[in-house]
Protein backbone atom coordinates (compact mmCIF):
# COMPACT_ATOMS: atom_id res chain seq x y z
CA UNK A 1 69.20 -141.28 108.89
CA UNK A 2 67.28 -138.06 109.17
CA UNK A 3 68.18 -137.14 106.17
CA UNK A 4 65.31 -139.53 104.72
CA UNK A 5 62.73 -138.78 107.04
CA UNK A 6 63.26 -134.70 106.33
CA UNK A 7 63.27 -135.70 102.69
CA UNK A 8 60.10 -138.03 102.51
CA UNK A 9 58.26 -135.06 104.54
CA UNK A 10 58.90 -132.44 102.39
CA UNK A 11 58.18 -134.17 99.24
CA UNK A 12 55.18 -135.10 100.65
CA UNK A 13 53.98 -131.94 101.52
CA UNK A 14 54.70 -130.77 97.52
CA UNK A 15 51.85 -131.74 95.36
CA UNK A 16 51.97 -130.75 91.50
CA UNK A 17 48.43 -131.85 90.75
CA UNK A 18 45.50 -130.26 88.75
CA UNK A 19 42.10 -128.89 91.04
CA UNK A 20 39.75 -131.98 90.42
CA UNK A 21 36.65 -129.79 90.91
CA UNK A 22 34.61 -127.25 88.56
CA UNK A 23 31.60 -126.38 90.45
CA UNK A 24 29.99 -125.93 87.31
CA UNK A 25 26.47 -127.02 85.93
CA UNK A 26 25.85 -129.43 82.68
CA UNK A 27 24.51 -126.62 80.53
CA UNK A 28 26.45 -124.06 79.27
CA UNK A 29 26.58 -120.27 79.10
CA UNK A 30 23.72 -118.79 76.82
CA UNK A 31 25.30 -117.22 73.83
CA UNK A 32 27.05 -113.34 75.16
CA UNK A 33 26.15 -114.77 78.55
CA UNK A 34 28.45 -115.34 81.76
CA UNK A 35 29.29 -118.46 83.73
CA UNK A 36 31.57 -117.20 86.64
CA UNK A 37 32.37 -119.47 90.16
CA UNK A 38 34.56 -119.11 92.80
CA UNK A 39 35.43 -122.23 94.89
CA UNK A 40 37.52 -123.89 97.87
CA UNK A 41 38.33 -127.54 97.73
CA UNK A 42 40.01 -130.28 99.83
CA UNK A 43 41.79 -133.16 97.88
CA UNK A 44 42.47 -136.06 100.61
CA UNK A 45 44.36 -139.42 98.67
CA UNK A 46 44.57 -142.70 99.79
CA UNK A 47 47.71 -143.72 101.73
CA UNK A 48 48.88 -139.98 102.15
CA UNK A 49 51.04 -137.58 104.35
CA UNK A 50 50.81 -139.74 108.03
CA UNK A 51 51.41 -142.83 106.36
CA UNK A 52 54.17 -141.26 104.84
CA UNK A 53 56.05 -139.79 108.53
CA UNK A 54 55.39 -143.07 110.13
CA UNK A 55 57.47 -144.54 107.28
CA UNK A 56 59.80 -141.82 107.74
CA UNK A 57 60.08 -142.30 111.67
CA UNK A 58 60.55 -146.28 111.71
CA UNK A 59 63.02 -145.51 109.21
CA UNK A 60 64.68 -142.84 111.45
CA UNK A 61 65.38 -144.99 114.11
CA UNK A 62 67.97 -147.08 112.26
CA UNK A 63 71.60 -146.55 112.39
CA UNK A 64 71.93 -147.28 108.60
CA UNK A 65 69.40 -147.39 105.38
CA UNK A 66 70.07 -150.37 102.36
CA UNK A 67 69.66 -148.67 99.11
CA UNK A 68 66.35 -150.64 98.56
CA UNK A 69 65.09 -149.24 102.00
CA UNK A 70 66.52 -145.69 100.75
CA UNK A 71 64.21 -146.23 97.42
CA UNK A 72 60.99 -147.21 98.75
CA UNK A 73 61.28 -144.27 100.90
CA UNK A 74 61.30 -141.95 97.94
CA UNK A 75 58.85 -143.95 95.89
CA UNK A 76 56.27 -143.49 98.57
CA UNK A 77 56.55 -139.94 99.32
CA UNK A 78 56.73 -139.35 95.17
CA UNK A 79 53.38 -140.50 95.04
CA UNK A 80 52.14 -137.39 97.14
CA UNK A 81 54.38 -135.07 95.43
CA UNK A 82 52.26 -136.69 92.16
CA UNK A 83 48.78 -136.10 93.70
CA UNK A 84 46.23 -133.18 94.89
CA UNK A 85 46.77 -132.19 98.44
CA UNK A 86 45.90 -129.56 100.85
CA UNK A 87 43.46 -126.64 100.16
CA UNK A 88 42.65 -125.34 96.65
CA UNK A 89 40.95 -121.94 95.69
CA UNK A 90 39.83 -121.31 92.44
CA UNK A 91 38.30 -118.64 90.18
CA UNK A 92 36.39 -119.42 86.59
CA UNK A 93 34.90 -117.42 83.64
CA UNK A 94 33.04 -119.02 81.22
CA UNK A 95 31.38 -116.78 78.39
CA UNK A 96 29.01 -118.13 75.53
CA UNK A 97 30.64 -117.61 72.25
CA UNK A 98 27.73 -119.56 70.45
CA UNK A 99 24.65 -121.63 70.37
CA UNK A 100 25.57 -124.41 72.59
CA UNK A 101 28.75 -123.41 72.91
CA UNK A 102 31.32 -121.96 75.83
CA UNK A 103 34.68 -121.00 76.61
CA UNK A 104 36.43 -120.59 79.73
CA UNK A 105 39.64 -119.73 81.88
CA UNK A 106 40.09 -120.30 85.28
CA UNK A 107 42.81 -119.76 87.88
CA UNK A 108 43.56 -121.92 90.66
CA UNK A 109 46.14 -122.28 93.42
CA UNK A 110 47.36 -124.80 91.16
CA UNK A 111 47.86 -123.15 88.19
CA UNK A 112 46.08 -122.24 85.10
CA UNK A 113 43.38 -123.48 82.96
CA UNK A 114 42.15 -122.68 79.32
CA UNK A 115 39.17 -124.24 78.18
CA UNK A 116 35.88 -125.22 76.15
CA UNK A 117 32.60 -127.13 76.20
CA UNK A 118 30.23 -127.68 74.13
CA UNK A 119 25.80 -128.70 74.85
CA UNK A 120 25.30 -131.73 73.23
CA UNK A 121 21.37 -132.02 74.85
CA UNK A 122 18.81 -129.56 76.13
CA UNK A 123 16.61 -129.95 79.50
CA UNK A 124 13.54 -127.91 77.44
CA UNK A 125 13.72 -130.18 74.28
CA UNK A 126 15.12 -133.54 75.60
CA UNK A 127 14.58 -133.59 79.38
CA UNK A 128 18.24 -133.19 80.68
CA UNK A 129 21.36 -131.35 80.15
CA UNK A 130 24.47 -132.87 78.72
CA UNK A 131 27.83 -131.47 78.15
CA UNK A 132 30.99 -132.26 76.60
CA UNK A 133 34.49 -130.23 76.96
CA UNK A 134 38.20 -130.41 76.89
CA UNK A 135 40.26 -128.28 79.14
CA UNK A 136 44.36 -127.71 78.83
CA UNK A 137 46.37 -126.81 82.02
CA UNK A 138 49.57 -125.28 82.27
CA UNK A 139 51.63 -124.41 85.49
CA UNK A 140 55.24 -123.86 87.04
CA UNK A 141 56.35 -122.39 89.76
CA UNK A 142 58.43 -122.75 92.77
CA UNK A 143 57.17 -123.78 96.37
CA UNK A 144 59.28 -124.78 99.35
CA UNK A 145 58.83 -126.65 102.60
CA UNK A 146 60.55 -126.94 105.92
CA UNK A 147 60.19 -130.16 108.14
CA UNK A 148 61.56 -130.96 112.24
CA UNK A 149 65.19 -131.51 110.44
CA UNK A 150 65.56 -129.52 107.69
CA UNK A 151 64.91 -126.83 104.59
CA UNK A 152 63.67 -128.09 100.77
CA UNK A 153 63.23 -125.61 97.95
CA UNK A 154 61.66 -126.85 94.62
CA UNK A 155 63.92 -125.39 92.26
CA UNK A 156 61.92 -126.30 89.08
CA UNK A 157 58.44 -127.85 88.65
CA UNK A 158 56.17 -127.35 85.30
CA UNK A 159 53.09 -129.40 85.39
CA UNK A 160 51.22 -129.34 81.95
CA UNK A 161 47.99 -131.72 80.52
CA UNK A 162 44.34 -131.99 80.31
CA UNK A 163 40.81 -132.78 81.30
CA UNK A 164 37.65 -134.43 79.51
CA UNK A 165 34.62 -133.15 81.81
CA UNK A 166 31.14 -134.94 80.87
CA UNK A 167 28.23 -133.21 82.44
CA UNK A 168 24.56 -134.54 82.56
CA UNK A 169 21.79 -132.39 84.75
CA UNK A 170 19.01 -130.08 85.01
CA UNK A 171 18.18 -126.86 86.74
CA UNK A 172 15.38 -124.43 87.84
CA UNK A 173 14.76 -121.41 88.59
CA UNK A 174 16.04 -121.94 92.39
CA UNK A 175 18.53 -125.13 91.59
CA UNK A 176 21.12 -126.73 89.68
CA UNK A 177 21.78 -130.07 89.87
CA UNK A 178 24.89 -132.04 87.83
CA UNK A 179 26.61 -135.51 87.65
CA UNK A 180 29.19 -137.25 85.52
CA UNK A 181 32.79 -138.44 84.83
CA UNK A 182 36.13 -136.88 84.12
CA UNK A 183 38.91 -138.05 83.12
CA UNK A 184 42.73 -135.91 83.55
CA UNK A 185 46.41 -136.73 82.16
CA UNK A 186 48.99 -134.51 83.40
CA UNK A 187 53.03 -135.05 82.92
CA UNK A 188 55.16 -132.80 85.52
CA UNK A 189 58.91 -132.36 85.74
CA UNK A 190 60.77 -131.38 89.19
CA UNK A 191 63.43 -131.09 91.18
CA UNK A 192 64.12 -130.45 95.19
CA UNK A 193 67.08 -129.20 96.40
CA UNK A 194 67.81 -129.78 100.22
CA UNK A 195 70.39 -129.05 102.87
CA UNK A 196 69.96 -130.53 106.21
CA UNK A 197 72.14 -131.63 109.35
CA UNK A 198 72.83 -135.02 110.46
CA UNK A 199 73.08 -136.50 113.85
CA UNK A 200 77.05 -135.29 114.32
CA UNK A 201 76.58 -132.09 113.35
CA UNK A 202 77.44 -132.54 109.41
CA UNK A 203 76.16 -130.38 106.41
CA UNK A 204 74.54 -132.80 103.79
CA UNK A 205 73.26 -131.89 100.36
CA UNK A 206 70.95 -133.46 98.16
CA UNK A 207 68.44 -133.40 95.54
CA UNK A 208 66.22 -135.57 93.36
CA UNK A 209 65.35 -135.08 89.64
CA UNK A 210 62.41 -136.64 88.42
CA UNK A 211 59.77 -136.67 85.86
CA UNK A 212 56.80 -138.74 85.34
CA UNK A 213 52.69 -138.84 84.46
CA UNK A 214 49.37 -139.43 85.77
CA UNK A 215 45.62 -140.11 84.68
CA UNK A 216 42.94 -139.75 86.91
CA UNK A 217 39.44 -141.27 86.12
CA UNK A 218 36.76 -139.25 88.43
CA UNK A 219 32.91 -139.40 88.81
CA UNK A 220 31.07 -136.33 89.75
CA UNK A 221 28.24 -135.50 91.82
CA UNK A 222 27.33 -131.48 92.56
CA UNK A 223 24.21 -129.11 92.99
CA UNK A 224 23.91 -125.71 93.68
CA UNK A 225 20.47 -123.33 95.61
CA UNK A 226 20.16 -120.28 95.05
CA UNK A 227 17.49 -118.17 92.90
CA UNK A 228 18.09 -116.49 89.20
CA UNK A 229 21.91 -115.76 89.34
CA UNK A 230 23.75 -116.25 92.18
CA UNK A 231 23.76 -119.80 93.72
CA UNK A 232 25.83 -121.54 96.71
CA UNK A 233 27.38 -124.85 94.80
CA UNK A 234 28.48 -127.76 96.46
CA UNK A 235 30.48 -130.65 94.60
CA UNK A 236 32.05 -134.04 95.48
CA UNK A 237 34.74 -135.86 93.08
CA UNK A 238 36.23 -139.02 93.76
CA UNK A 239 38.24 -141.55 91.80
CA UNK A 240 41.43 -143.57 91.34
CA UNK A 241 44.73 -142.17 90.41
CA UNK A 242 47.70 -143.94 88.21
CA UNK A 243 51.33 -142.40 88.65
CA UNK A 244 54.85 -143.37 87.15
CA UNK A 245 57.94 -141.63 87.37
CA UNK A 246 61.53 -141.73 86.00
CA UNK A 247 63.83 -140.26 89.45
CA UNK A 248 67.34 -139.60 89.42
CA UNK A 249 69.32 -139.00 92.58
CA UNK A 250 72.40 -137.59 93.29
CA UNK A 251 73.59 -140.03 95.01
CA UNK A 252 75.30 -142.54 93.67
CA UNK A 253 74.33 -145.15 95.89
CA UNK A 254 70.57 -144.37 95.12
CA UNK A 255 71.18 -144.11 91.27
CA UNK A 256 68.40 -143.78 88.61
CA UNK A 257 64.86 -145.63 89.33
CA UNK A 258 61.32 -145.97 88.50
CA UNK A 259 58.07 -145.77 90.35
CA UNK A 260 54.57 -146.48 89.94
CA UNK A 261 51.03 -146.69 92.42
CA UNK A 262 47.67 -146.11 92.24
CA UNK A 263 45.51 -144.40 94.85
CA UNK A 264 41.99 -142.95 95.79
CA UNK A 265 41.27 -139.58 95.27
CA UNK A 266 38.34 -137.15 97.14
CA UNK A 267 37.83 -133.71 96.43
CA UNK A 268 34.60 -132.08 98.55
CA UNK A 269 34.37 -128.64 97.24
CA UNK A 270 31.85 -125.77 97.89
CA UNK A 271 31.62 -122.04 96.28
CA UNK A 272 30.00 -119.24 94.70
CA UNK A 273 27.68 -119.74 91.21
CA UNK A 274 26.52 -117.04 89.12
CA UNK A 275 24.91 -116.55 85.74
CA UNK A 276 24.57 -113.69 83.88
């Protein structure tokens, strides 16, 4: 059933996911100040894309697939389609609008994000930095993948939610150093749309609906060297991942079904600081 295999691949190679990292520090832009970074990350889950084809190729070597063999195909390879993968590049403003105060908008590879912070303690009057914000993300586009077997198009994914960053640090004049949790929701909606060719030769259509959530509970670790305003970050995020979906496929065989998993997440990212 190659059909299954070609579909489990290309889901899996379709993540709707925010960028975990921010390569920013715990304190935030002065007041008519400037924030800006520029940044590459790597997300790597738990369980991911080669456990997925191996799945796919025992699977492939069976003249026939139950429907409960045909589901917990799908359900793993929805759980990458749910989750950061791949390569990220992003780009981020933030300007102070007040005393202790920031906002921000940043573009990623991902998508779009809109948000705010605010410096709740001060490394000159209580020994450390420590920031607060809240961040909403918006996205939808359309992305498409081709496999050994056959052609998927997403015809419609919007991804939409938000983050809780919590910063504590401290910098110098040649350093920044930062550390501290965050915590994302996101809901997405999507559908593929494949054609492919079977072992005699045959035309076969299909797509999957689905919709579904995640939260993601990270910790953060970063630092950046450099001297007065331009400094070479480094960051590390890692945490667990919850997912559930609703999918719906058009097959009747298949039907409507749920899904739910957990996972690790790691997101090593490095990039460009500045502060003006």
């Amino acid at each position: 059933m190659r059909i299954w295999w070609a579909l489990s691949a290309a889901v899996a190679l379709s993540g709707c996911a925010p960028t975990l990292s921010s390569l920013t520090p715990a304190h935030v832009a002065k007041p008519k100040h400037v924030q800006m970074e520029l940044g590459m990350g790597l997300a790597m889950t738990g369980g991911g894309l080669p456990h997925a084809l191996n799945v796919g190729e025992n699977l492939d070597q069976q003249s026939a697939l139950s429907v409960r063999q045909q589901r917990q195909l799908i359900n793993s390879e929805w759980a990458n389609n749910a989750t950061p993968s791949g390569v990220e590049m992003d780009l981020g403003v933030a300007v102070g609008v007040a005393e202790n105060w920031e906002v921000s908008g940043r573009a990623t590879t991902a998508g779009l994000r809109l948000g705010g912070r605010h410096q709740f303690l001060k490394q000159r009057v209580d020994g450390l930095d420590l920031s607060v914000g809240l961040g909403l993300r918006s996205d939808a586009y359309r992305a498409a993948g081709t496999t050994a077997y056959d052609s998927v198009e997403t015809n419609k994914l919007s991804n939409w939610g938000f983050d809780i960053p919590v910063l504590l640090g401290g910098s110098g004049d040649w350093f920044r150093w930062w550390t501290g949790t965050r915590i994302l929701a996101w809901h997405y909606a999507t559908r593929f749309d494949m054609q492919t060719t079977n072992a005699t030769g045959q035309m076969l259509a299909y797509s999957i609906d689905g919709t579904g959530g995640s939260v993601c509970a990270a910790g953060v670790l970063g630092g950046a060297l450099g001297y007065e305003h331009v400094f070479l970050a480094f960051e590390l995020t890692a945490g667990y991942l919850g997912t559930a979906a609703r999918l719906q496929a058009s097959r009747d065989d298949v039907g409507s079904f749920s899904f739910r998993s957990s996972s690790l997440v790691v997101f090593p990212a490095i990039g460009l600081l500045s502060e003006y």
